[in-house]
Every structure is written in C-alpha cells, then in structure tokens.
C-alpha atoms as a PDB file:
ATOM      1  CA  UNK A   1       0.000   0.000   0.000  1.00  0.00           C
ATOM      2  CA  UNK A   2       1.164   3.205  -0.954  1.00  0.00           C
ATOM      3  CA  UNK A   3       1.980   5.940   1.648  1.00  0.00           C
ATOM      4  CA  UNK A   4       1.409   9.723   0.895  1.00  0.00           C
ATOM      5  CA  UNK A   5       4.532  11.875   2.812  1.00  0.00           C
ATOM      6  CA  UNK A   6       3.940  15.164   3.980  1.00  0.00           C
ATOM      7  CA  UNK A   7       5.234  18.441   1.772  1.00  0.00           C
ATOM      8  CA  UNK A   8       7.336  20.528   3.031  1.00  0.00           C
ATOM      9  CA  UNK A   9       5.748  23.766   2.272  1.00  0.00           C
ATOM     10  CA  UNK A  10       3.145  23.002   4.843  1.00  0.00           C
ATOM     11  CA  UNK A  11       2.809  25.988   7.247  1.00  0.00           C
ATOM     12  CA  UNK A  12       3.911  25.473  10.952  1.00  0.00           C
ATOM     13  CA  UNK A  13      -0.426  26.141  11.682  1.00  0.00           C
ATOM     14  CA  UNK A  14      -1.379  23.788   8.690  1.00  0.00           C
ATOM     15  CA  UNK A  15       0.877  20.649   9.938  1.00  0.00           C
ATOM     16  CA  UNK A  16      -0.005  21.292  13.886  1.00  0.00           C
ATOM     17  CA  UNK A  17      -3.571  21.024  12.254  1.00  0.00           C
ATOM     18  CA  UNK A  18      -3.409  17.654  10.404  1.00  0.00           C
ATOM     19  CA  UNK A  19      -1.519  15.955  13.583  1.00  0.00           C
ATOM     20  CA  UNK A  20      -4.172  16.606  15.484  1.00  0.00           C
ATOM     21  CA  UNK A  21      -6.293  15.385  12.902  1.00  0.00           C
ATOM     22  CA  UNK A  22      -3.889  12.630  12.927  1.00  0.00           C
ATOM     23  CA  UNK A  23      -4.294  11.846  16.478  1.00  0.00           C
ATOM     24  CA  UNK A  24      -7.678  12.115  16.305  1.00  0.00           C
ATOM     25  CA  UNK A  25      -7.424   9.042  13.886  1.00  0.00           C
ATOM     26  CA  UNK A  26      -5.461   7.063  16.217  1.00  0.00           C
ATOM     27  CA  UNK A  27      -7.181   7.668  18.776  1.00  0.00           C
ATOM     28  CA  UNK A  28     -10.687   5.733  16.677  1.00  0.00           C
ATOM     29  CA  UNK A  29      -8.461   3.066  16.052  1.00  0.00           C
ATOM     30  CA  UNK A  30      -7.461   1.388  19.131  1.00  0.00           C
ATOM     31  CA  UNK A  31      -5.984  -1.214  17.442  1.00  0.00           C
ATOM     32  CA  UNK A  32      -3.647   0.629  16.294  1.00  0.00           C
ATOM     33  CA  UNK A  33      -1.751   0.659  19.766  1.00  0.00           C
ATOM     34  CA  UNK A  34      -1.458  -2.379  20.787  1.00  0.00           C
ATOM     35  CA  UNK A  35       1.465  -2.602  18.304  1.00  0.00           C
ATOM     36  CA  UNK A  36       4.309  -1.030  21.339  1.00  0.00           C
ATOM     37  CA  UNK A  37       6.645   0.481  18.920  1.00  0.00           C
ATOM     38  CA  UNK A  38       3.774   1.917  16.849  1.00  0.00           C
ATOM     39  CA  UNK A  39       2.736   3.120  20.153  1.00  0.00           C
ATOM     40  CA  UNK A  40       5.786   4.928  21.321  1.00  0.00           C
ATOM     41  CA  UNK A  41       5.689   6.371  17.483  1.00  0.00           C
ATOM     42  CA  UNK A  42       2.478   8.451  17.427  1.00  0.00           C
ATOM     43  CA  UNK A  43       2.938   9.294  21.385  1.00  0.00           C
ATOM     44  CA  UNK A  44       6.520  11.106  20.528  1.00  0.00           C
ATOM     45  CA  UNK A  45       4.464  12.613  17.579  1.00  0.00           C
ATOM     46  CA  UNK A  46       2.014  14.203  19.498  1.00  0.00           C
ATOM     47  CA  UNK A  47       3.825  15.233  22.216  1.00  0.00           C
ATOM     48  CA  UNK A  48       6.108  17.027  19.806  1.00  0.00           C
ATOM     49  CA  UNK A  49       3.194  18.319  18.031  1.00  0.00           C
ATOM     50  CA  UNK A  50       2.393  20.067  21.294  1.00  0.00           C
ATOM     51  CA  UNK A  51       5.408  21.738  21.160  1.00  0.00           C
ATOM     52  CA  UNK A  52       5.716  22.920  17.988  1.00  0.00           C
ATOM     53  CA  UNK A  53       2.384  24.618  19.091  1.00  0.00           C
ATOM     54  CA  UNK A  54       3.160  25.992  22.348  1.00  0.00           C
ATOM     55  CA  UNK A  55       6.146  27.870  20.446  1.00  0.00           C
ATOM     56  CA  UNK A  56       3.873  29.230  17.214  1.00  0.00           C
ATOM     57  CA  UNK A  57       1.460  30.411  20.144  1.00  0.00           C
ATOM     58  CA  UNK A  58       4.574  32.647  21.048  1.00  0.00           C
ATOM     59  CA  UNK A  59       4.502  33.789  17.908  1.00  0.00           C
ATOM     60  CA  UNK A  60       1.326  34.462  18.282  1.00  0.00           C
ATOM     61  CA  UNK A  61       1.111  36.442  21.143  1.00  0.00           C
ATOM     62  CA  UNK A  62       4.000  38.770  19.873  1.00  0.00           C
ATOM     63  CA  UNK A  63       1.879  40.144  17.132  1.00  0.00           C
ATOM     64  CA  UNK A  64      -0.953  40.428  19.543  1.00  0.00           C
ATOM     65  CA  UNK A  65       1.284  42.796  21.408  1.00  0.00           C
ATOM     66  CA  UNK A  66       2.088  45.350  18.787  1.00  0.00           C
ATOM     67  CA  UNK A  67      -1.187  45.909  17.792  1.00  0.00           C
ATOM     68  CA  UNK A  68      -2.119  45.919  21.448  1.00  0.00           C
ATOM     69  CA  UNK A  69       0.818  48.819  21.398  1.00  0.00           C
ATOM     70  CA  UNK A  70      -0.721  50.288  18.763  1.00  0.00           C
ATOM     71  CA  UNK A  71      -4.196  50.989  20.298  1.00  0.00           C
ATOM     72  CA  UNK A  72      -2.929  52.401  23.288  1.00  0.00           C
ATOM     73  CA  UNK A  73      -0.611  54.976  21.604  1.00  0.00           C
ATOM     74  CA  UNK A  74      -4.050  55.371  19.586  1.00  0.00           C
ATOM     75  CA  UNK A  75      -5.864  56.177  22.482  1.00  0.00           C
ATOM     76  CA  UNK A  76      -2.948  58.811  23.886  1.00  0.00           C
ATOM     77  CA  UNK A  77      -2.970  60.786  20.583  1.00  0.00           C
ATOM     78  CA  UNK A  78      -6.975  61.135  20.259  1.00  0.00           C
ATOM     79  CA  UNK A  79      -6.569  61.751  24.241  1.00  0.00           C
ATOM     80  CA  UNK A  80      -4.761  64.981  23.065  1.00  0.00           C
ATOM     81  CA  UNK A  81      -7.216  65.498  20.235  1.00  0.00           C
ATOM     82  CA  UNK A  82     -10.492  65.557  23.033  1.00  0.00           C
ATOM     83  CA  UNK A  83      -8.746  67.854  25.557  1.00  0.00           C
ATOM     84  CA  UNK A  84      -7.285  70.294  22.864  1.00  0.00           C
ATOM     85  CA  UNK A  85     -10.998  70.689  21.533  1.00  0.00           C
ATOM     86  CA  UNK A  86     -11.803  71.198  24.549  1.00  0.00           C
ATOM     87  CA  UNK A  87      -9.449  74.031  25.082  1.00  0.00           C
ATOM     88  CA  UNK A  88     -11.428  75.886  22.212  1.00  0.00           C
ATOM     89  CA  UNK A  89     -14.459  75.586  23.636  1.00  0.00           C
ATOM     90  CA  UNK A  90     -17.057  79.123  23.108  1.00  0.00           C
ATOM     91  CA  UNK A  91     -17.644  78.621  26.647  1.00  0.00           C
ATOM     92  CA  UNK A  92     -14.900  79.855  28.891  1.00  0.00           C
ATOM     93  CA  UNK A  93     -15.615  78.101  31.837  1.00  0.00           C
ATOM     94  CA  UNK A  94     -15.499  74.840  30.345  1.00  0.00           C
ATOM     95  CA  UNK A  95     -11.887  76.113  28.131  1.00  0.00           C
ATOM     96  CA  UNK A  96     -10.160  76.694  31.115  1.00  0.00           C
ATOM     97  CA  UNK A  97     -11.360  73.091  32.736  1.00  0.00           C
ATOM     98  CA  UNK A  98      -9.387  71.507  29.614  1.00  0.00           C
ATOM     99  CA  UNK A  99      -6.438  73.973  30.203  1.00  0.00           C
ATOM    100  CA  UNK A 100      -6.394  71.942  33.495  1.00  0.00           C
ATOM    101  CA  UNK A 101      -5.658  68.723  31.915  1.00  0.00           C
ATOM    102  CA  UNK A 102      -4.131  69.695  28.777  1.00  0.00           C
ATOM    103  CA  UNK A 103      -1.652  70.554  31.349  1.00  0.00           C
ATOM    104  CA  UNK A 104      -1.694  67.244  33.107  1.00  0.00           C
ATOM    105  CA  UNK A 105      -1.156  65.748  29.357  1.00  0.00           C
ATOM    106  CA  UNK A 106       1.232  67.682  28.595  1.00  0.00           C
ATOM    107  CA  UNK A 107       4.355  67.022  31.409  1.00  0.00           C
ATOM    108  CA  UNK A 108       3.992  63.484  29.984  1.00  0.00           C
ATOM    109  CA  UNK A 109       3.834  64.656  26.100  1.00  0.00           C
ATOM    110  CA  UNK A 110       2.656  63.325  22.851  1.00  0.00           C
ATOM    111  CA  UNK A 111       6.219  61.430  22.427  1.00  0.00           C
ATOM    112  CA  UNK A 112       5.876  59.008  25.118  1.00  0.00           C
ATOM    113  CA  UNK A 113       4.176  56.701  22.465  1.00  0.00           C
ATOM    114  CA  UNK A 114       7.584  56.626  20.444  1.00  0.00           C
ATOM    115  CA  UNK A 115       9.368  55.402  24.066  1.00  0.00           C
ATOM    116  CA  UNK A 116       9.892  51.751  25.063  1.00  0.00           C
ATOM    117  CA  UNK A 117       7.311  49.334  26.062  1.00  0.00           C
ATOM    118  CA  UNK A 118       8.284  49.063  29.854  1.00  0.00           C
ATOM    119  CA  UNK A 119       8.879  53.447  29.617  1.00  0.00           C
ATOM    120  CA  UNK A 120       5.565  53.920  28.108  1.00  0.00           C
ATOM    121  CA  UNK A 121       3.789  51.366  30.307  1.00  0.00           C
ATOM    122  CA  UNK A 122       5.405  53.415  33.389  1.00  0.00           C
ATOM    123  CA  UNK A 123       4.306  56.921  31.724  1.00  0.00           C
ATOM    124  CA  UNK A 124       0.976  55.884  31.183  1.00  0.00           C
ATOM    125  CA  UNK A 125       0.330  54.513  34.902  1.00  0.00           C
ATOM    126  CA  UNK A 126       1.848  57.759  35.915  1.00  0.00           C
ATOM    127  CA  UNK A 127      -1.031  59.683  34.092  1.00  0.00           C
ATOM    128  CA  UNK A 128      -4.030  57.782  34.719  1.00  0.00           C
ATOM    129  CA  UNK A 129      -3.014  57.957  37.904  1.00  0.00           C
ATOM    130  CA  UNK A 130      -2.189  61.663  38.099  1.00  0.00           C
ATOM    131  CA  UNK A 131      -5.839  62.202  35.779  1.00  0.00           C
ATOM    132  CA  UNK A 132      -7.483  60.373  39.230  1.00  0.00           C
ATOM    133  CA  UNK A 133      -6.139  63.551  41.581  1.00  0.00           C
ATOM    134  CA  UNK A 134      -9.049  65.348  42.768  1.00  0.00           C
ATOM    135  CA  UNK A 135      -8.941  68.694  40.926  1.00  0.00           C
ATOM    136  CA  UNK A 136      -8.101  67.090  37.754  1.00  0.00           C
ATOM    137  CA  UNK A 137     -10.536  64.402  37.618  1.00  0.00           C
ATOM    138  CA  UNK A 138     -13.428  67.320  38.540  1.00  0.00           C
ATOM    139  CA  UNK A 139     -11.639  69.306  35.434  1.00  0.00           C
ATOM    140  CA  UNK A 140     -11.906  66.062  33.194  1.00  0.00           C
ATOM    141  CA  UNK A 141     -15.368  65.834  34.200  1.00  0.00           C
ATOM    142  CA  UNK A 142     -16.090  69.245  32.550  1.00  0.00           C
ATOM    143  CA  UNK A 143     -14.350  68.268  29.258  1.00  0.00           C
ATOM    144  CA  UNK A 144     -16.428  66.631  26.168  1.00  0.00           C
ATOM    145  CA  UNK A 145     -15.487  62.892  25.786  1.00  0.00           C
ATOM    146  CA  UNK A 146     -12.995  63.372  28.381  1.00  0.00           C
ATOM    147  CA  UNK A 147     -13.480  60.815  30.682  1.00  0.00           C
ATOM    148  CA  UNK A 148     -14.353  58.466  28.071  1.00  0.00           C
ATOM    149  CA  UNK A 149     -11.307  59.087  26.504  1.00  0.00           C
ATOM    150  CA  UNK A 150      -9.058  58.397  29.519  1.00  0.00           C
ATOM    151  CA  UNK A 151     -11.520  55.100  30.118  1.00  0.00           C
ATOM    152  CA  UNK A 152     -10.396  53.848  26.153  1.00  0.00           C
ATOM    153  CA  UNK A 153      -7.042  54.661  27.636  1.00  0.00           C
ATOM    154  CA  UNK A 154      -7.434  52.301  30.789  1.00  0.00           C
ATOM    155  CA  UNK A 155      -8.524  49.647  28.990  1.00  0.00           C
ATOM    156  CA  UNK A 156      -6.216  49.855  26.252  1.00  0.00           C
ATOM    157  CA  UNK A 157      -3.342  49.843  28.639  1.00  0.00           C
ATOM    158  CA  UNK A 158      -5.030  47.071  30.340  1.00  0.00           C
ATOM    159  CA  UNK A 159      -5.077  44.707  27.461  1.00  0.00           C
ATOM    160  CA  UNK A 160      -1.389  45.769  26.941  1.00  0.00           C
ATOM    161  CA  UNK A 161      -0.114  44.553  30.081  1.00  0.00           C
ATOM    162  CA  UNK A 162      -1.861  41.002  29.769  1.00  0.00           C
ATOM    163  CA  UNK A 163      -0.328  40.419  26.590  1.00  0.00           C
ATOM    164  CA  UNK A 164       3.488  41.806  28.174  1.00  0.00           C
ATOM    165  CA  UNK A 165       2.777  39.515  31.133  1.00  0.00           C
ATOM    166  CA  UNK A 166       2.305  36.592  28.926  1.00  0.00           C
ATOM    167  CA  UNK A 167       5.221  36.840  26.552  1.00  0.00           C
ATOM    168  CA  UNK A 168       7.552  38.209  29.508  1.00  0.00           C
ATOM    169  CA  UNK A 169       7.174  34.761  30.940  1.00  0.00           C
ATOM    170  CA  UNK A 170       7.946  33.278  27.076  1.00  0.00           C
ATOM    171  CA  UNK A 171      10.522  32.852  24.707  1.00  0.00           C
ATOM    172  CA  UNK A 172      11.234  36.421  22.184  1.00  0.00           C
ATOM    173  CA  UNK A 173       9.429  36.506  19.048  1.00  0.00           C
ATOM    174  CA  UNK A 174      12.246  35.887  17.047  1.00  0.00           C
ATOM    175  CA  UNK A 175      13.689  32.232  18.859  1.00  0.00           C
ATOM    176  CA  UNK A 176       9.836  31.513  19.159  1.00  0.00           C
ATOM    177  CA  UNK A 177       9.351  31.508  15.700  1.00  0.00           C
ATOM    178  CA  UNK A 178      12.622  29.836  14.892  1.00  0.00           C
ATOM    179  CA  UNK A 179      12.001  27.472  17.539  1.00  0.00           C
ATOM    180  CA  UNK A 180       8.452  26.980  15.769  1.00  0.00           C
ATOM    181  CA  UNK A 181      10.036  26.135  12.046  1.00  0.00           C
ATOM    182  CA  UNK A 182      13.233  23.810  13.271  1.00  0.00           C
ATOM    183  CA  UNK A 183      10.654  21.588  15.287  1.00  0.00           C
ATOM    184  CA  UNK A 184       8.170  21.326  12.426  1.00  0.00           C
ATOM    185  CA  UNK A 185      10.408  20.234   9.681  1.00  0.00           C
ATOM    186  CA  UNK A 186      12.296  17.757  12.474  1.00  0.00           C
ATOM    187  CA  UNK A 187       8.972  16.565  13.070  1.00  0.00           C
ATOM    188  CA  UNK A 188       7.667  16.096   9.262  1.00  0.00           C
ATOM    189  CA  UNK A 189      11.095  14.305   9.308  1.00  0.00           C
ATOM    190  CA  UNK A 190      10.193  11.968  12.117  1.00  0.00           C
ATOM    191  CA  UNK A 191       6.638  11.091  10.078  1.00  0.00           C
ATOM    192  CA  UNK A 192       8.105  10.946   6.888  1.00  0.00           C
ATOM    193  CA  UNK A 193      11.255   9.099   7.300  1.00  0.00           C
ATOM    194  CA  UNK A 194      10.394   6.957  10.365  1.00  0.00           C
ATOM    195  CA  UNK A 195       6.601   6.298  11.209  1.00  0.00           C
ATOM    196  CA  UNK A 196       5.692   6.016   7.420  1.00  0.00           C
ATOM    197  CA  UNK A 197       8.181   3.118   6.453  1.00  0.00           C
ATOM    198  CA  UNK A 198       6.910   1.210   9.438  1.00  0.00           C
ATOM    199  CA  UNK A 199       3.488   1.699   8.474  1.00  0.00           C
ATOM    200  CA  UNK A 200       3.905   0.694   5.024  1.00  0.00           C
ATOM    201  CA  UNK A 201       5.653  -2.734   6.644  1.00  0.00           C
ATOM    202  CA  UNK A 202       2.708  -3.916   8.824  1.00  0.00           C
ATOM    203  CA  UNK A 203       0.497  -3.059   5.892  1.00  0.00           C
ATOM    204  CA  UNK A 204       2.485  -5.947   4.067  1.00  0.00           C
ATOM    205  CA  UNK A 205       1.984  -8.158   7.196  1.00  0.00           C
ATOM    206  CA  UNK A 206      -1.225  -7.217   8.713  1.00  0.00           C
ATOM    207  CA  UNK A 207      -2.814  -5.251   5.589  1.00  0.00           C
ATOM    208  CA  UNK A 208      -6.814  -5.992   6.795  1.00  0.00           C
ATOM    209  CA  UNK A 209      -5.490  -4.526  10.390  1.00  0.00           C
ATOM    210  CA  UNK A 210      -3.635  -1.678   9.372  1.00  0.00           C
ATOM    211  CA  UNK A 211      -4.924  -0.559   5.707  1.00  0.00           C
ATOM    212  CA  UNK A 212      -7.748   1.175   7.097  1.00  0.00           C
ATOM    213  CA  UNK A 213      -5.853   3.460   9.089  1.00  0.00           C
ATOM    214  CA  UNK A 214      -3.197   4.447   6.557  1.00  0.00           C
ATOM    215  CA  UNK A 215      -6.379   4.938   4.081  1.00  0.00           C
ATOM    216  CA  UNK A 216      -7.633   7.612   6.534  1.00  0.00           C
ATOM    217  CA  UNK A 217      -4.077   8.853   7.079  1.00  0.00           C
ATOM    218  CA  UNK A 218      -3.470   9.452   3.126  1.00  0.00           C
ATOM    219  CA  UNK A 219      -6.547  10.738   2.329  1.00  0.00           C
ATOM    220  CA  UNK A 220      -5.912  13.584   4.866  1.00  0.00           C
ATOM    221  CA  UNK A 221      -2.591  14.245   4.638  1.00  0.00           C
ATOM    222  CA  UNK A 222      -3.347  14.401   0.403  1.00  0.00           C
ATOM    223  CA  UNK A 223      -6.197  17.110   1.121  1.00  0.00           C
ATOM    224  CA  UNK A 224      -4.093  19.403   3.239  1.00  0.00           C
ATOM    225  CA  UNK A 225      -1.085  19.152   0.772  1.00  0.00           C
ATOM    226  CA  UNK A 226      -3.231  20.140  -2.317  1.00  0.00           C
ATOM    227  CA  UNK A 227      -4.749  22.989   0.009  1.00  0.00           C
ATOM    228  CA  UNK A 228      -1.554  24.258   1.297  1.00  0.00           C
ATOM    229  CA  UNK A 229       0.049  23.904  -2.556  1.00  0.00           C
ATOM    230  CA  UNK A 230      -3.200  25.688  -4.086  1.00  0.00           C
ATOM    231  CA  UNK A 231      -2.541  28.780  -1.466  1.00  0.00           C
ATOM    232  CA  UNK A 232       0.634  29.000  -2.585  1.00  0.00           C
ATOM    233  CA  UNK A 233       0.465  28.880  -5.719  1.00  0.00           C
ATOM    234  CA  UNK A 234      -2.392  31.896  -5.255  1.00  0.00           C
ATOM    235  CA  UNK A 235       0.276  33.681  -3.197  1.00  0.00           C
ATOM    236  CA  UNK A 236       2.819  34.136  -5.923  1.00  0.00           C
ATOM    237  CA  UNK A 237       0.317  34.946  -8.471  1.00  0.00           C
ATOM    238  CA  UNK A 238      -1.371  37.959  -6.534  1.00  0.00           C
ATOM    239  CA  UNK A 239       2.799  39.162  -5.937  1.00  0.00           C
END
C-alpha cells in the first residue's frame, strides 16, 4: 500500500492542524496501539506536536502585542485630540477646565508613544493615575469625551499589560518563531522518514489490520497538501 509523505511547504499552523487530525485518527483506532513500537511512534508525535504549538502560540502572542501597542498609543494621541478641543471651547468656563488637563497631558507629552514598552507602560500609569487627583478628575469631568477618553485609555493599557505579562514569561518573538520552524520540519522528518516506512511494513503483514488506518491517514494528509500547494500557488500569483 502506498503511503502519501507530507510536503514541506506546509505551514507550521497547517501541519499542527493535520496531527491533530492525525491523532484524532489514532485515537478511533485502538488497534492501532497495541502494536508497542507503533505506540511509542504516534505518542513522541504528538507530544512534539504540542510543542511545535506551544512555540507558534509565542509567535502568536508577539503580534498580539504590537497591535495591542498600537491601540494604546491610539488612544494617547486622540486623548490629546479631546482635551485640545476642549481648550477651544465658546464657553470659557469649560476652556479653562481643559487647560487643566491639557496641562496634566502635557508634562507626559505626545512622544511618550515613540518610548519603550516598559517606559511607556510606566508613563501611562503615571497619568491615569495623576488624571485620578481630585482637581483634575473634577476638570476632566467638565471636558467633552474626556473621561471616556481616559476610560479607552485604561482599557487599552489594560489589554497591553496582559499580553506583556504573557510573553515576559515566554521565549522572544524571534527564537519563538525559529524554535516553531526547526521543530516542524524535524517533526515532518520523524513522520516521513520513520513512522511512514513502518506503516507501510505492517500493511504488508497485517494489511486488513492496518490498511484502514493508513487509508484515513493518506486521504488527509493528500487534502491538506493540495490545500496548502493551491494557497501558494495563489500567493505568488497575486505578488
């Protein structure tokens, strides 16, 4: 019986994807383990598997972070935009209430967006908690969209420092996603070179126990190739 190998254009998502698939396989054929070294096989497979996706979640949670980065230097500059209107304000009263935390804004300044991660975290703390201060936070109250503002500020901060927490405690974007491609080619390796060849063996010697299962295994593994090949393909014509 013939067995269909795994490309190696597959993307580190698209191969996590059809092991699990792959294990979910297994898993309906129970059969399947009680040959041991079979066994020991698809359990170093999936184990790996989890691995490989552990590290692309690292990936993952890198580009979550700049665009987390993004909305909160999003929410500082139209900050600035709500107070400054409200600085031109007809009415002087309410002018001179956003003169009171234009001023506030301003000690910390426009540019702490362009500072580091941990600097702008620290600036930002420092003005929401400076905006809290009694007279200020009466001022703010006085100001159009001012306390909403500062509240899309929280929150975007918020969702910041989750998303630092997380990949503080994780690898660096970079060695994740390195870390992500070695381990998936090592591990289309490992299925190509080592579980296929002993498939393909008890096939010849147990074919009616074993067929079924490689059956299942090539049909798959044939779908996501001509998928992944077909996007790629559609890649390099729309560059």
């Amino acid at each position: 019986m013939g067995m269909v190998q795994i490309i190696s254009n597959l993307t580190v998502g698209e191969q996590c994807a059809l092991f699990k698939t792959v294990e979910s396989f297994y898993e309906s054929h129970p059969e399947i383990a009680e040959n041991a070294k079979l066994k020991e096989f698809f359990s170093s497979l999936f184990e790996k598997n989890e691995a490989v996706i552990k590290a692309s979640n690292k990936i993952d949670t890198s580009q979550k972070l700049d665009k987390a980065d993004y909305e909160r230097d999003d929410a500082v500059r139209k900050f600035f935009v709500v107070v400054e209107g409200g600085t031109a304000q007809v009415d002087e009263a309410e002018a001179a209430e956003a003169e009171k935390v234009l001023a506030v804004l301003n000690n910390y300044g426009r540019k702490m967006t362009a500072l580091s991660f941990s600097e702008e975290t620290t600036k930002i703390e420092s003005l929401l908690k400076d905006l809290e201060q009694s007279e200020t936070a009466q001022a703010l109250k006085a100001v159009h969209g001012g306390e909403a503002s500062k509240e899309r500020l929280r929150k975007a901060q918020d969702a910041f420092l989750a998303l630092y927490a997380e990949k503080s405690t994780s690898q660096t974007a970079s060695s994740a996603e390195k870390s992500a491609c070695e381990q998936k080619k090592a591990l289309r390796d490992f299925y190509n070179q080592s579980i296929l060849p002993y498939l393909q063996a008890l096939c010849v010697l147990e074919g009616e126990k074993y067929e079924p299962f490689v059956s299942e295994l090539n049909a798959e593994i044939s779908r996501v190739n001509a998928s992944s090949r077909k996007a790629l393909k559609q890649s390099k014509q729309l560059s």
